[in-house]
C-alpha atoms as a PDB file:
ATOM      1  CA  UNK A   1     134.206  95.572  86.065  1.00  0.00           C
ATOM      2  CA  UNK A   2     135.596  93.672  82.788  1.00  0.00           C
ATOM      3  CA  UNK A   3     136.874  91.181  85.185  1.00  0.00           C
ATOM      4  CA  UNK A   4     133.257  90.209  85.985  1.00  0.00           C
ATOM      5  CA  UNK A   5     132.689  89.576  82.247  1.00  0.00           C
ATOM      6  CA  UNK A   6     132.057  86.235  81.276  1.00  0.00           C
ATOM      7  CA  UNK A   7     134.382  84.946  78.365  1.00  0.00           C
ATOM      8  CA  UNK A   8     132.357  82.528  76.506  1.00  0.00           C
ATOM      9  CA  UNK A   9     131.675  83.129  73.199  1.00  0.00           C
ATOM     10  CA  UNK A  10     127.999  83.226  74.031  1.00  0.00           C
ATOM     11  CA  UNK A  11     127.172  86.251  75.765  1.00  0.00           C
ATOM     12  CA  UNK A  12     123.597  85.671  77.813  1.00  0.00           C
ATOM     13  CA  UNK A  13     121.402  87.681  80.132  1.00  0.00           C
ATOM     14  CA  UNK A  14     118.404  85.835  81.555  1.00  0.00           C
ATOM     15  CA  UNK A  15     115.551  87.909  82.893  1.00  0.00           C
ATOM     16  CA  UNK A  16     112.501  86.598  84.278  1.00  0.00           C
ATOM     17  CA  UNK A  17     109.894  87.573  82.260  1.00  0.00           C
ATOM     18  CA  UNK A  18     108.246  89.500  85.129  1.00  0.00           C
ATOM     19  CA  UNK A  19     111.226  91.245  86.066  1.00  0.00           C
ATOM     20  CA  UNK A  20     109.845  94.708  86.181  1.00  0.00           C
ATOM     21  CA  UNK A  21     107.113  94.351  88.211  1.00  0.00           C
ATOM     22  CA  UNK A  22     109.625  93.314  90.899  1.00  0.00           C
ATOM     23  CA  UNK A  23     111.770  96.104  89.763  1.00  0.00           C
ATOM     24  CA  UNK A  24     108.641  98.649  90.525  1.00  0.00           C
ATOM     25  CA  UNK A  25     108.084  97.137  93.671  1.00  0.00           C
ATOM     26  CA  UNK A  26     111.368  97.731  94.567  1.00  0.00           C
ATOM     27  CA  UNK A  27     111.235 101.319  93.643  1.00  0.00           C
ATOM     28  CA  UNK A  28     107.884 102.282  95.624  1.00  0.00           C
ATOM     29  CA  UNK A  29     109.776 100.400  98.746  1.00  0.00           C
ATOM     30  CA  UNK A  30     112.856 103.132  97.907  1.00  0.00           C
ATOM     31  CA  UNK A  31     110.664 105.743  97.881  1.00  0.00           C
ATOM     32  CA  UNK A  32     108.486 104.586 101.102  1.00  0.00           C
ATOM     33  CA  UNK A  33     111.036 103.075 103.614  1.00  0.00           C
ATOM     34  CA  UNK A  34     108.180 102.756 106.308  1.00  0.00           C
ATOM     35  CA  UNK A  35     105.326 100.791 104.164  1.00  0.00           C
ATOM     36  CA  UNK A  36     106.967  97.729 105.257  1.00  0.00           C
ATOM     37  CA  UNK A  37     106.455  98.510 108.946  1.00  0.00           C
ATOM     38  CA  UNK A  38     103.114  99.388 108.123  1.00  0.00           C
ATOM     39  CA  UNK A  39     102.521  96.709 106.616  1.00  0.00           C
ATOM     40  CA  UNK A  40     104.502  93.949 108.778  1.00  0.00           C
ATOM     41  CA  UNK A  41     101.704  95.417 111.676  1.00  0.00           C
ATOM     42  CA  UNK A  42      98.804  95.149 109.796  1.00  0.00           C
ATOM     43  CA  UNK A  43      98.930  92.096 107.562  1.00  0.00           C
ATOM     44  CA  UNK A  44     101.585  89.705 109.144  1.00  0.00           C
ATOM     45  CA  UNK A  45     100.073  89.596 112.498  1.00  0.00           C
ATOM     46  CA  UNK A  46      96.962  87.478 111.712  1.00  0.00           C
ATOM     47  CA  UNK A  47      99.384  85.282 109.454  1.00  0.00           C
ATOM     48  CA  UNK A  48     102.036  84.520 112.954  1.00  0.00           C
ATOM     49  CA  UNK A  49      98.625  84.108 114.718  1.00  0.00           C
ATOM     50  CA  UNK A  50      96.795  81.253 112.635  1.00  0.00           C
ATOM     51  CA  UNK A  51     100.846  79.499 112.179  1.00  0.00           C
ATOM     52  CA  UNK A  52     100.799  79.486 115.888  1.00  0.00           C
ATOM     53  CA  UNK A  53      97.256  78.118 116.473  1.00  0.00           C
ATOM     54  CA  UNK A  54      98.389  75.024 113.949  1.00  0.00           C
ATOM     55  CA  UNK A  55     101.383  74.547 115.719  1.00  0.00           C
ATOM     56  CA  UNK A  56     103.742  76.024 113.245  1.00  0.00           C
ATOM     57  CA  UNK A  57     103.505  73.023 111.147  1.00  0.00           C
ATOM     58  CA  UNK A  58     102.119  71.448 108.448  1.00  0.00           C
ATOM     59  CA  UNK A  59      99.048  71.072 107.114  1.00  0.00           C
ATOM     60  CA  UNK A  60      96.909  67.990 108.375  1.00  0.00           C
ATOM     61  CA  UNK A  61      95.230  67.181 105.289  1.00  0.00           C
ATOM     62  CA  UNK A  62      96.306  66.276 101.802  1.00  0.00           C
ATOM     63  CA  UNK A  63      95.000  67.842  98.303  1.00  0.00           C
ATOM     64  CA  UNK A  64      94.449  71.187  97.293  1.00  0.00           C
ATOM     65  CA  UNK A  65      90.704  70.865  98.108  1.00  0.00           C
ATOM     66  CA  UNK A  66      91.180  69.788 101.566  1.00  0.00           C
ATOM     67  CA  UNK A  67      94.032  72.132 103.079  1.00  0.00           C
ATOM     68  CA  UNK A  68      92.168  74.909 101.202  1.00  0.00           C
ATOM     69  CA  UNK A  69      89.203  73.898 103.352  1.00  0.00           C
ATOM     70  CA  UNK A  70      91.827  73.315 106.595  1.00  0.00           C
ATOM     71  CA  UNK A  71      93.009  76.861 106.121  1.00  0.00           C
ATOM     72  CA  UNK A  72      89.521  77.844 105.528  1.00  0.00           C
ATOM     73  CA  UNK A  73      88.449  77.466 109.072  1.00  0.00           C
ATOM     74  CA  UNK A  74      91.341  78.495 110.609  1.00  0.00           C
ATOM     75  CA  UNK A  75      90.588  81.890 108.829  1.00  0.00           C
ATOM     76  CA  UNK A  76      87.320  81.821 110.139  1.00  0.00           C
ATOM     77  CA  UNK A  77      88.219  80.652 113.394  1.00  0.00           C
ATOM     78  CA  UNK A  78      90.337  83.655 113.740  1.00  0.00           C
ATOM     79  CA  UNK A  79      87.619  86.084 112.544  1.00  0.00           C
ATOM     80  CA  UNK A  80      85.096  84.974 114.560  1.00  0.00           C
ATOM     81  CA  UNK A  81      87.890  85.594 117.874  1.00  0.00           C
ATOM     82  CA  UNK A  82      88.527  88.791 116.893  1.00  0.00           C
ATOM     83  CA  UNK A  83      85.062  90.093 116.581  1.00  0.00           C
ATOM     84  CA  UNK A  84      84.307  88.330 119.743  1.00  0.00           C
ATOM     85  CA  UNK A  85      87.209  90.437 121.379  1.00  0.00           C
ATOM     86  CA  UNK A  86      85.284  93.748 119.384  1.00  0.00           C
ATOM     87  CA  UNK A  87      82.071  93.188 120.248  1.00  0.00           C
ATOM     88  CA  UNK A  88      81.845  90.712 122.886  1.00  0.00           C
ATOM     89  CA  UNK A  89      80.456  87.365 122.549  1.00  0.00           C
ATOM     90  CA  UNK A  90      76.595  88.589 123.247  1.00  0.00           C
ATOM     91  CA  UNK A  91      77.391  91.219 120.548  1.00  0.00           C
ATOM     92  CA  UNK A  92      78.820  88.646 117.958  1.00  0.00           C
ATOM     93  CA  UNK A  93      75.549  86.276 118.983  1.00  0.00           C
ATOM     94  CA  UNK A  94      73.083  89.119 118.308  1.00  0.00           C
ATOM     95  CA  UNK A  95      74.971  89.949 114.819  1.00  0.00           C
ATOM     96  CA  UNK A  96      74.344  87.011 113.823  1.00  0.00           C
ATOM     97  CA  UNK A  97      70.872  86.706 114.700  1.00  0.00           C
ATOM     98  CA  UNK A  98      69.938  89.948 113.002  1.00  0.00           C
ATOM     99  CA  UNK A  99      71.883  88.917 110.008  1.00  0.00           C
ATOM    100  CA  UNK A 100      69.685  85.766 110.024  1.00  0.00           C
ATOM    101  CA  UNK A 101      66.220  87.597 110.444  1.00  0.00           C
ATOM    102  CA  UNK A 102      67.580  89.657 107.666  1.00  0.00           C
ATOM    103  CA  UNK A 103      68.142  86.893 105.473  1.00  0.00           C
ATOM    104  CA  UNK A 104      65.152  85.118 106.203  1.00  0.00           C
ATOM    105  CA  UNK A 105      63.126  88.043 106.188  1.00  0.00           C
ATOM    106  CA  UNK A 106      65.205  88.457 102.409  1.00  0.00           C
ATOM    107  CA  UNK A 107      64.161  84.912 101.345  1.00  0.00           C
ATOM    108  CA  UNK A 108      60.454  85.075 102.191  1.00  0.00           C
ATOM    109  CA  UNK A 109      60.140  87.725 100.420  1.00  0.00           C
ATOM    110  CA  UNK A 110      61.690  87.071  97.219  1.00  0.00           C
ATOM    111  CA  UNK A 111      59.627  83.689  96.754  1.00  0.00           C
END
């Protein structure tokens, strides 16, 4: 182990100053081997999915504004598929047509 010392007369040990919230990270992952398997299935998959719709590439705008905008409709784009798949497209169209009676039926009110 000594040979692994450094010998400079200054004697340093950087630590990020974060450094123990990766360190309890670590330790729940040592405790529950499988979380990351849960959680590769769960949270990963819609990630892979909206990479492959763009392509796996970059984004095609510029500015924080704009990609945050670009990757806001992708999001949605992938929503709105999956609750098609759930619910069908009639049942995604009459959702949404309730939700707007509701909100007009909301607005009316209120004024």
């Amino acid at each position: 182990m000594k040979s692994q010392c450094t010998t400079g007369i200054h004697r340093r040990i950087k630590r990020w100053e974060h450094e123990e919230v990766l360190e309890a990270v670590i330790s729940r992952l040592d405790q529950t081997p499988d979380i990351m398997r849960i959680r590769r299935q769960t949270v990963e998959h819609p990630f892979g999915t909206l990479k492959a719709w763009m392509g796996a590439t970059h984004f095609l705008t510029k500015r924080l504004k704009n990609v945050s905008t670009e990757m806001s409709l992708h999001v949605l784009a992938y929503n709105m598929k999956r609750v098609m798949n759930i619910l069908g497209t009639m049942g995604l169209i009459k959702a949404m047509r309730a939700l707007m009676l509701t909100w007009l039926c909301h607005t009316c009110s209120s004024q």
